[in-house]
Protein backbone atom coordinates (compact mmCIF):
# COMPACT_ATOMS: atom_id res chain seq x y z
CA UNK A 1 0.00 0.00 0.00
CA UNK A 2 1.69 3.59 -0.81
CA UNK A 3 0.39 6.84 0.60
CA UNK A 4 0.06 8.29 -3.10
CA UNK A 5 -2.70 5.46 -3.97
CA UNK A 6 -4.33 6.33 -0.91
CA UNK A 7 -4.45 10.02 -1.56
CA UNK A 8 -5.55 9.49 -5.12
CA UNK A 9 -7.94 7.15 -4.01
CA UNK A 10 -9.41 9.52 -1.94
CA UNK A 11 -9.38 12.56 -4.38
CA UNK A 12 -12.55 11.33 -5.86
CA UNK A 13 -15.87 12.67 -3.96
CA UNK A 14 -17.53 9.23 -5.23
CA UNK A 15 -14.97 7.23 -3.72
CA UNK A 16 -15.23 9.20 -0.19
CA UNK A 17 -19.02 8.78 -0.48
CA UNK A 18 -18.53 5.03 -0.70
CA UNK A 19 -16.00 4.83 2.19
CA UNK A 20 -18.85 6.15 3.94
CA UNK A 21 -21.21 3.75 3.00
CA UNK A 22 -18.95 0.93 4.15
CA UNK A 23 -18.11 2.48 7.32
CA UNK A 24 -21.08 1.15 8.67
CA UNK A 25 -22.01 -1.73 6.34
CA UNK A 26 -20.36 -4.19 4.37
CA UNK A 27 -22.39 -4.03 0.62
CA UNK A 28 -22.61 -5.63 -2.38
CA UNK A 29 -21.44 -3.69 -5.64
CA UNK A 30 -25.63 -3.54 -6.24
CA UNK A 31 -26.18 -2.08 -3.15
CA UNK A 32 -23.40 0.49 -3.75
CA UNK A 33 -24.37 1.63 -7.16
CA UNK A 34 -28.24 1.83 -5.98
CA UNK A 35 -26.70 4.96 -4.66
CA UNK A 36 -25.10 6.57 -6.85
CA UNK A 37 -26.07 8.44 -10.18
CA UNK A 38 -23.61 6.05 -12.27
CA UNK A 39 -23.39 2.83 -13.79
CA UNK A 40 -22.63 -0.21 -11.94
CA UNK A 41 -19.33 -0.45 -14.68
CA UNK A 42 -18.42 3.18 -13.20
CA UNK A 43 -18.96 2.05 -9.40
CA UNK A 44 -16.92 -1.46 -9.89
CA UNK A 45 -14.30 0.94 -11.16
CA UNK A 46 -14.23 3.75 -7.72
CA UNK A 47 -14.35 -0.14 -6.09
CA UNK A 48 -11.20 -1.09 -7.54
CA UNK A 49 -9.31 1.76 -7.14
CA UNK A 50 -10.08 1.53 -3.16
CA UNK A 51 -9.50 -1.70 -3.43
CA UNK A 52 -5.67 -1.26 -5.12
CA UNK A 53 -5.23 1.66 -2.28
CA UNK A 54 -6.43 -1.26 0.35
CA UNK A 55 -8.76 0.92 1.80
CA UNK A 56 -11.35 -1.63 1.05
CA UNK A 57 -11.31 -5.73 1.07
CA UNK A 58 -13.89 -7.66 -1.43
CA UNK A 59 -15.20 -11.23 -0.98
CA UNK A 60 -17.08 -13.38 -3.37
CA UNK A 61 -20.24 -15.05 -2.15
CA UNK A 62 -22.22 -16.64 -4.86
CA UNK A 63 -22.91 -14.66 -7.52
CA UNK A 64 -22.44 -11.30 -5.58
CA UNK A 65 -18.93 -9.60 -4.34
CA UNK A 66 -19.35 -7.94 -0.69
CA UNK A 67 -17.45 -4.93 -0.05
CA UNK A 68 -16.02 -3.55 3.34
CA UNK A 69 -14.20 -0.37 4.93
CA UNK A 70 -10.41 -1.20 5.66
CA UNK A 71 -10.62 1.21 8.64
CA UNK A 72 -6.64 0.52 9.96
CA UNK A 73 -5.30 1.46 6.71
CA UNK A 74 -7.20 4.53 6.25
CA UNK A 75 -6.39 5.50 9.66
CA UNK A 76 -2.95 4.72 9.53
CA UNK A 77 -1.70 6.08 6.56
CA UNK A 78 -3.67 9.31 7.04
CA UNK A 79 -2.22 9.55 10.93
CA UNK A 80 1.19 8.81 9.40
CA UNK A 81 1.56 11.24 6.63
CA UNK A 82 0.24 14.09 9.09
CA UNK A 83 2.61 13.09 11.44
CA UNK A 84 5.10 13.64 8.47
CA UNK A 85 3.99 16.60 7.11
CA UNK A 86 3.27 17.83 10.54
CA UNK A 87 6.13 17.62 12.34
CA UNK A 88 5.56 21.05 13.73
CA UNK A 89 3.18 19.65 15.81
CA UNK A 90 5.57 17.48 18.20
CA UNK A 91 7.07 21.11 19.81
CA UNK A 92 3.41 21.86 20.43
CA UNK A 93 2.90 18.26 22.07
CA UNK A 94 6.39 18.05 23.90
CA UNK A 95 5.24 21.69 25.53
CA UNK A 96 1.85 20.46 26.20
CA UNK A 97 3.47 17.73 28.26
CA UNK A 98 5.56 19.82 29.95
CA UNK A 99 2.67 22.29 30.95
CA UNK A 100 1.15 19.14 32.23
CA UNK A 101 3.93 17.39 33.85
CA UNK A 102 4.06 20.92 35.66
CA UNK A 103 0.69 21.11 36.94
CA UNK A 104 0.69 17.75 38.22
CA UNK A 105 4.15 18.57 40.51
CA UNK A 106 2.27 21.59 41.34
CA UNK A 107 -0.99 19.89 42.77
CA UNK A 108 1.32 17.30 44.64
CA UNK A 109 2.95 19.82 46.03
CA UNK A 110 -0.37 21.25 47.97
């Protein structure tokens, strides 16, 4: 999995609007196209761009191929490419700590 298939992945409004349908459901394709203004073609196509990205797992069951969210990769690669792009941020935390570490001595101190 790279970060750049994850990112262009996630360019596409259509493909966030189906990451959002699978956060709380695993779907068929049919019950992903249902709804959407596309063709089911167009829809296998978002699915298999998630599904290169692996923000998404498939499994065949009969006839019909179930979909679901692959919440840990999402959530990782986003958390890790902020913390790289951020790195800002871990002055701002490593204060915060400090401030903290500070107001507990404080209150023991009482």
């Amino acid at each position: 999995m790279s970060v750049d298939k994850v990112f262009e992945a996630l360019a596409s409004l259509a493909r966030r609007r189906i990451l959002a349908y699978l956060s709380e459901a695993n779907l068929t394709a049919g019950e992903i196209a249902k709804r959407f203004e596309m063709s089911q073609p167009a829809v296998s196509k978002h699915l298999s761009v998630l599904e290169n990205a692996g923000l998404v797992w498939r499994k065949k069951e009969g006839q019909y191929v179930t979909y679901g969210l692959r919440q840990d990769t999402l959530q990782s690669t986003v958390s890790g490419y902020l913390r790289e792009v951020c790195p800002p941020s871990r002055a701002l935390r490593k204060e915060s700590r400090a401030i903290a570490e500070q107001k507990e001595t404080s209150t023991d101190h009482q």
